[in-house]
N, C-alpha and C. Protein backbone atom coordinates (compact mmCIF):
# COMPACT_ATOMS: atom_id res chain seq x y z
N UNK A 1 -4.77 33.64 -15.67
CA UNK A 1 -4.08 32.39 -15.97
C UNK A 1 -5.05 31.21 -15.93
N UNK A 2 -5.90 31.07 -15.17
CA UNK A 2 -6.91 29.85 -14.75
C UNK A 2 -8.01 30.10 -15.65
N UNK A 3 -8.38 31.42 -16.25
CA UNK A 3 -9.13 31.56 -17.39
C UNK A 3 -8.47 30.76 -18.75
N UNK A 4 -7.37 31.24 -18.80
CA UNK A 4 -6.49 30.24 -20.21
C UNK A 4 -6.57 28.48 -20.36
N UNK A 5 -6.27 28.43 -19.27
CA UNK A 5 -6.35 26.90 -18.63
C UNK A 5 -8.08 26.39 -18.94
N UNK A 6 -8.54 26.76 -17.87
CA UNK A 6 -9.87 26.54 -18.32
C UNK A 6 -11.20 26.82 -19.48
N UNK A 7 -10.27 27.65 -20.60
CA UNK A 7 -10.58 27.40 -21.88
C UNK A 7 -9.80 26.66 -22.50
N UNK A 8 -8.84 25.83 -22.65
CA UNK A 8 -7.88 24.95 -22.54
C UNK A 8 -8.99 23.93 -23.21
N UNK A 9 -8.87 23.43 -21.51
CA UNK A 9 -9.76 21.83 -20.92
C UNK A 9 -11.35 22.08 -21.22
N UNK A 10 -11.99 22.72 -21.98
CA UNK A 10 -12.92 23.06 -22.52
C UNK A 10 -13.39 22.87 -24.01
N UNK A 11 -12.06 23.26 -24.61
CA UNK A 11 -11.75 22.88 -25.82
C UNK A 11 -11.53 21.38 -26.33
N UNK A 12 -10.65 20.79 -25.27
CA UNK A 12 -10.63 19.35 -25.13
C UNK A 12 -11.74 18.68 -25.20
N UNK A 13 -12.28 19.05 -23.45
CA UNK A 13 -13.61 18.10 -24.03
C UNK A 13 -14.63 18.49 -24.60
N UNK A 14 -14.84 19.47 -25.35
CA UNK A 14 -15.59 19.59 -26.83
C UNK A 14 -14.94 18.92 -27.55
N UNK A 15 -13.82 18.79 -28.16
CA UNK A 15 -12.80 17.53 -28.89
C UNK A 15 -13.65 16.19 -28.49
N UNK A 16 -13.56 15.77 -27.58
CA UNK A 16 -13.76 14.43 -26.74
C UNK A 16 -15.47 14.09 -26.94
N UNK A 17 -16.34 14.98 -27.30
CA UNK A 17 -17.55 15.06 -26.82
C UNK A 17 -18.29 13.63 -27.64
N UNK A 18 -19.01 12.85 -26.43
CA UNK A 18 -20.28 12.06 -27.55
C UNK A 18 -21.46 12.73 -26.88
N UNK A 19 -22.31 11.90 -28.16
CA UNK A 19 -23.65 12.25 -28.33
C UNK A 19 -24.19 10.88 -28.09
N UNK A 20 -25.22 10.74 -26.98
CA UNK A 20 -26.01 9.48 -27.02
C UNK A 20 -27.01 9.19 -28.53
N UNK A 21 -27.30 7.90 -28.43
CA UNK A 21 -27.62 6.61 -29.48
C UNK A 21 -29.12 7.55 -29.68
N UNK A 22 -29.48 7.12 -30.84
CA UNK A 22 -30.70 7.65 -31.66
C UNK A 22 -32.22 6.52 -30.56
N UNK A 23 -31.06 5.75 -30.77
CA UNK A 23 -31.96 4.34 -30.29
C UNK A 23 -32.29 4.01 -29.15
N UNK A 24 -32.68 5.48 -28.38
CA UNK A 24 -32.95 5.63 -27.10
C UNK A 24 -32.10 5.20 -25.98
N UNK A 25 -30.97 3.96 -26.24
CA UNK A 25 -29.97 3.79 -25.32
C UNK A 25 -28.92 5.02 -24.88
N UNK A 26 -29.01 5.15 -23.61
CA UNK A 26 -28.72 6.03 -23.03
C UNK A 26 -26.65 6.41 -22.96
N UNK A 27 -26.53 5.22 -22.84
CA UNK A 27 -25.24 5.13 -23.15
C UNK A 27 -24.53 5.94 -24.44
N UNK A 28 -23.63 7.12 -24.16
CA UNK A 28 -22.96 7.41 -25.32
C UNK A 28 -22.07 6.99 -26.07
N UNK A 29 -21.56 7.31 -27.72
CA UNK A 29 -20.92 6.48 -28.52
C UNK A 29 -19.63 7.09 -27.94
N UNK A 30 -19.01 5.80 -27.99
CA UNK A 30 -17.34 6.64 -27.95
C UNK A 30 -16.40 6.67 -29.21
N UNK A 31 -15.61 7.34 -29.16
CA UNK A 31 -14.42 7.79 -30.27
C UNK A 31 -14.37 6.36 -31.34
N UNK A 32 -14.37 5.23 -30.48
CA UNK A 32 -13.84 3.69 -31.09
C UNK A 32 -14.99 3.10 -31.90
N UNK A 33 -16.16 3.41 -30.72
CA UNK A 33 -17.20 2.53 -31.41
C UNK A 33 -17.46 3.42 -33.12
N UNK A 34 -17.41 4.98 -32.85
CA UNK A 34 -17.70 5.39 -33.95
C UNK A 34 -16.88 5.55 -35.31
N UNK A 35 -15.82 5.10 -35.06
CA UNK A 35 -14.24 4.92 -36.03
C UNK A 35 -14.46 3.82 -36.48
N UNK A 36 -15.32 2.53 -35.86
CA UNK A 36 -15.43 1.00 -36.32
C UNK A 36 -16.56 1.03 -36.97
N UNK A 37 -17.65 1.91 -36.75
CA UNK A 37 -18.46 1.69 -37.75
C UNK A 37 -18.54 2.93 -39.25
N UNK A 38 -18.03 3.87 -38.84
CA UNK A 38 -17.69 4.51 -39.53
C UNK A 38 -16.48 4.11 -40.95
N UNK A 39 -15.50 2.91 -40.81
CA UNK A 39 -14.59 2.59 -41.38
C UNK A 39 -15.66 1.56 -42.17
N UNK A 40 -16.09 0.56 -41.13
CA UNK A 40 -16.87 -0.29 -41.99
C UNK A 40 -17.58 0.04 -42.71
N UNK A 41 -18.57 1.14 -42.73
CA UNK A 41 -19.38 1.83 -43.50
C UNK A 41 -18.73 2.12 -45.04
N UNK A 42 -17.85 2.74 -44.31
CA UNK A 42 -16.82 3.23 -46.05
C UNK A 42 -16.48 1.82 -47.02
N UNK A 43 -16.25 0.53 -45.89
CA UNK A 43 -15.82 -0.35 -46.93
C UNK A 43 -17.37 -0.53 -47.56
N UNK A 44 -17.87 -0.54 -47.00
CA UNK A 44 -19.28 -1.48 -47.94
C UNK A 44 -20.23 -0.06 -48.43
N UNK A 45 -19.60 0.83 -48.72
CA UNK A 45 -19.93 1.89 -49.48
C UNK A 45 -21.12 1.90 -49.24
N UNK A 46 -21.69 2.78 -47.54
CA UNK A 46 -22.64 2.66 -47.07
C UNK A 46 -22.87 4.46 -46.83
N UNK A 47 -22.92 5.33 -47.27
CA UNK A 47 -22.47 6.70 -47.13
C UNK A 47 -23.47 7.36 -45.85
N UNK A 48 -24.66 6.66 -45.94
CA UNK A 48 -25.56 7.32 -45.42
C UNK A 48 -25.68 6.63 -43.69
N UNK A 49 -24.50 5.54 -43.50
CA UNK A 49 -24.57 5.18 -42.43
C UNK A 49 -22.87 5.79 -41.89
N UNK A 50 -22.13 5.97 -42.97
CA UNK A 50 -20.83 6.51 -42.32
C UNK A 50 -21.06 8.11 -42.08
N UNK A 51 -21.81 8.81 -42.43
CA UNK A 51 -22.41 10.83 -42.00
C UNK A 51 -22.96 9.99 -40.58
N UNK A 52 -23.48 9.10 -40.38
CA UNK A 52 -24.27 9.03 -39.03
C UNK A 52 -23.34 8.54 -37.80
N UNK A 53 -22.57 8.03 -38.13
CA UNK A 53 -21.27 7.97 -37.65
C UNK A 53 -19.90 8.72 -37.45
N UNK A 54 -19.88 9.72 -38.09
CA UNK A 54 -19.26 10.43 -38.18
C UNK A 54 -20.03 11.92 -37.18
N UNK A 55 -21.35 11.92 -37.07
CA UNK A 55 -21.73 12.27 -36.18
C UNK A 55 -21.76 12.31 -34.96
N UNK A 56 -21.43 11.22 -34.53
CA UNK A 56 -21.43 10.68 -33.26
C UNK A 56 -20.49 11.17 -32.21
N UNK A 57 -19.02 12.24 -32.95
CA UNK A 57 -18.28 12.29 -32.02
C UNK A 57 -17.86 13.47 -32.90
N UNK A 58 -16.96 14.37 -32.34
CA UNK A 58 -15.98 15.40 -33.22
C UNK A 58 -15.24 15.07 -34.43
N UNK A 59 -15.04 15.71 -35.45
CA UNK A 59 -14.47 15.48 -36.39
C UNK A 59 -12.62 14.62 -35.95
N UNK A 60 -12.07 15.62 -35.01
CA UNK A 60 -10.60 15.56 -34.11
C UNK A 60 -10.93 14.12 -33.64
N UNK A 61 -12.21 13.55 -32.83
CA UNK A 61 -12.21 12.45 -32.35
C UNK A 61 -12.50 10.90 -32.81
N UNK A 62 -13.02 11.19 -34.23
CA UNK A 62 -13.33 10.35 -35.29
C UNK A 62 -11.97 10.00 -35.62
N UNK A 63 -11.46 11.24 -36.22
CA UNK A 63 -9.92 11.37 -37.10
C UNK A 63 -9.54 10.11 -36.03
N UNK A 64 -9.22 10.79 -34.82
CA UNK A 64 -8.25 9.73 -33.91
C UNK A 64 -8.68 8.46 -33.62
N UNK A 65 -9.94 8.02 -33.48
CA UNK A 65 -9.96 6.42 -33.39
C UNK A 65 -10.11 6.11 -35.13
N UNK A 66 -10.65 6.15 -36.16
CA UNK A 66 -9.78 5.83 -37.61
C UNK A 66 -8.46 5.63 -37.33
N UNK A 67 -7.43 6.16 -37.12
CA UNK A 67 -5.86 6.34 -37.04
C UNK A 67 -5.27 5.27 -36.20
N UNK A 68 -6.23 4.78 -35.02
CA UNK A 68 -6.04 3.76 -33.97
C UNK A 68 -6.53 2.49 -34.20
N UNK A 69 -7.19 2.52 -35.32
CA UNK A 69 -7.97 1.37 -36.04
C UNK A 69 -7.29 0.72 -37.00
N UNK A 70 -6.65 1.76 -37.67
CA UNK A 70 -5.83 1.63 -39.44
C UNK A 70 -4.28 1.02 -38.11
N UNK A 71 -3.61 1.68 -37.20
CA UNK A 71 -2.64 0.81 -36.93
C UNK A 71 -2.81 -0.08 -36.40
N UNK A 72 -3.87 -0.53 -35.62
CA UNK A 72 -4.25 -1.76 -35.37
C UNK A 72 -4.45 -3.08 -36.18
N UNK A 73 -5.25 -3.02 -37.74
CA UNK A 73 -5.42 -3.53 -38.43
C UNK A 73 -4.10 -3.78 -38.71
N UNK A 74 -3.48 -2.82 -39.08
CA UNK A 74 -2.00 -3.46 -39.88
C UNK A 74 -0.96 -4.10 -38.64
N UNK A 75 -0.99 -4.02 -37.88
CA UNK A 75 -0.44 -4.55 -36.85
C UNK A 75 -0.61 -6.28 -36.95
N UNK A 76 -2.20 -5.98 -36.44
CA UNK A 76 -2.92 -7.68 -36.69
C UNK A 76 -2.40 -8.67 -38.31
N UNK A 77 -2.90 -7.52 -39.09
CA UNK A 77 -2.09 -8.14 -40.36
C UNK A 77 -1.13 -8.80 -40.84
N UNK A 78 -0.11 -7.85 -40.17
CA UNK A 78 1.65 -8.11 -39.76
C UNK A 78 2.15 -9.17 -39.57
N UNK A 79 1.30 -9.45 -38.23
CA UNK A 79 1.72 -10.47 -37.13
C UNK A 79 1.11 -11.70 -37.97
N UNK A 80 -0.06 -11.90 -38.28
CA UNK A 80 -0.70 -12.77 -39.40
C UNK A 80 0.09 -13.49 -40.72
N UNK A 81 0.69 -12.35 -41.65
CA UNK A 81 1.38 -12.75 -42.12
C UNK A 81 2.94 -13.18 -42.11
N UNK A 82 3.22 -12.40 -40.88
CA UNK A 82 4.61 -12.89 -40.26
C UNK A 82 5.00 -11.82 -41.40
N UNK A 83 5.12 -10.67 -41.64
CA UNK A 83 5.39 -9.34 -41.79
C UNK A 83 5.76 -8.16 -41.49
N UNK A 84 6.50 -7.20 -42.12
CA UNK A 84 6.23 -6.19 -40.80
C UNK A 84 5.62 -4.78 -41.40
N UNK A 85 4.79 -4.57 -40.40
CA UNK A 85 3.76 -3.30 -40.61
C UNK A 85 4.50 -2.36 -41.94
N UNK A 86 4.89 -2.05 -42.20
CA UNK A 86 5.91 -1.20 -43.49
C UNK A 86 5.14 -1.89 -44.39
N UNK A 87 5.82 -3.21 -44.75
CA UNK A 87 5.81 -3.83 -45.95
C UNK A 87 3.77 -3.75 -46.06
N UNK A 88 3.33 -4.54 -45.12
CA UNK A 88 1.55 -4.65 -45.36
C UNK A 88 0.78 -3.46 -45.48
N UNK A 89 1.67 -2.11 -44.89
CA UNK A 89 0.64 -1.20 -44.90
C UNK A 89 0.95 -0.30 -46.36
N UNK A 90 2.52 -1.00 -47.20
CA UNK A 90 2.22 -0.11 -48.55
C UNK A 90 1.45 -1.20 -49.40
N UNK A 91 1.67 -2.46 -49.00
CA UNK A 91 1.11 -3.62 -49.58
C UNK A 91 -0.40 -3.29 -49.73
N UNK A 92 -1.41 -2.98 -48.94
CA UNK A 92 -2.77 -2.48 -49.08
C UNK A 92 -3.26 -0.89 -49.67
N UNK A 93 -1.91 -0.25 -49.60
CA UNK A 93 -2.24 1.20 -50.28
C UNK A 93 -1.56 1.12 -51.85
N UNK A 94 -1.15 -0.44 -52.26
CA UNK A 94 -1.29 -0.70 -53.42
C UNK A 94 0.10 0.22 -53.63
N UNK A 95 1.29 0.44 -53.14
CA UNK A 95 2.78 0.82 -52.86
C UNK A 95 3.83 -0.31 -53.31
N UNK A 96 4.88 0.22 -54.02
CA UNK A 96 5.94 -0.95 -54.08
C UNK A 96 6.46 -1.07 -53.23
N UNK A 97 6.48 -2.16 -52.49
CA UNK A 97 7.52 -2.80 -51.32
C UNK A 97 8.71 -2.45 -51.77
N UNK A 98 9.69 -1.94 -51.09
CA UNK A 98 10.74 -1.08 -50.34
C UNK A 98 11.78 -2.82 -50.10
């Protein structure tokens, strides 16, 4: 049973895992930092800096700060335009408002 478990929580944090900075700072990237530059990368059609970013953490852990980023943004948006998240987030995927 404690074998199951503890391939479990193993699996996780392989999920979870960073990799410290190229740039000798010792500090590792986390899920967020690499979802923020990784997103930005894509907008300014930077390919060769979003693979290096996308490196930085698990595919599972990228996915999830992207996902925490995109509702954040539209959140901020929302509230900005005095909106609500529905309407701005088909509004930017270029969707007919509902």
């Amino acid at each position: 049973m404690w074998d199951k478990v503890r391939k479990a929580g193993g699996r996780v944090a392989h999920a979870l895992r960073t990799e410290t900075k190229p740039d000798g700072d010792t500090r590792p990237h986390n899920l967020f930092e690499a979802a923020a530059v990784y997103v930005t990368a894509c907008a300014e059609d930077d390919q060769e800096r979003a693979d290096e970013a996308a490196g930085w953490v698990s595919p599972e852990a990228l996915s999830f700060g992207v996902n925490e980023l995109a509702c954040r943004a539209v959140i901020a948006l929302a509230r900005e335009r005095d909106e609500s998240p529905g309407t701005v987030a088909r509004e930017l995927l270029g969707l007919p408002t509902t």
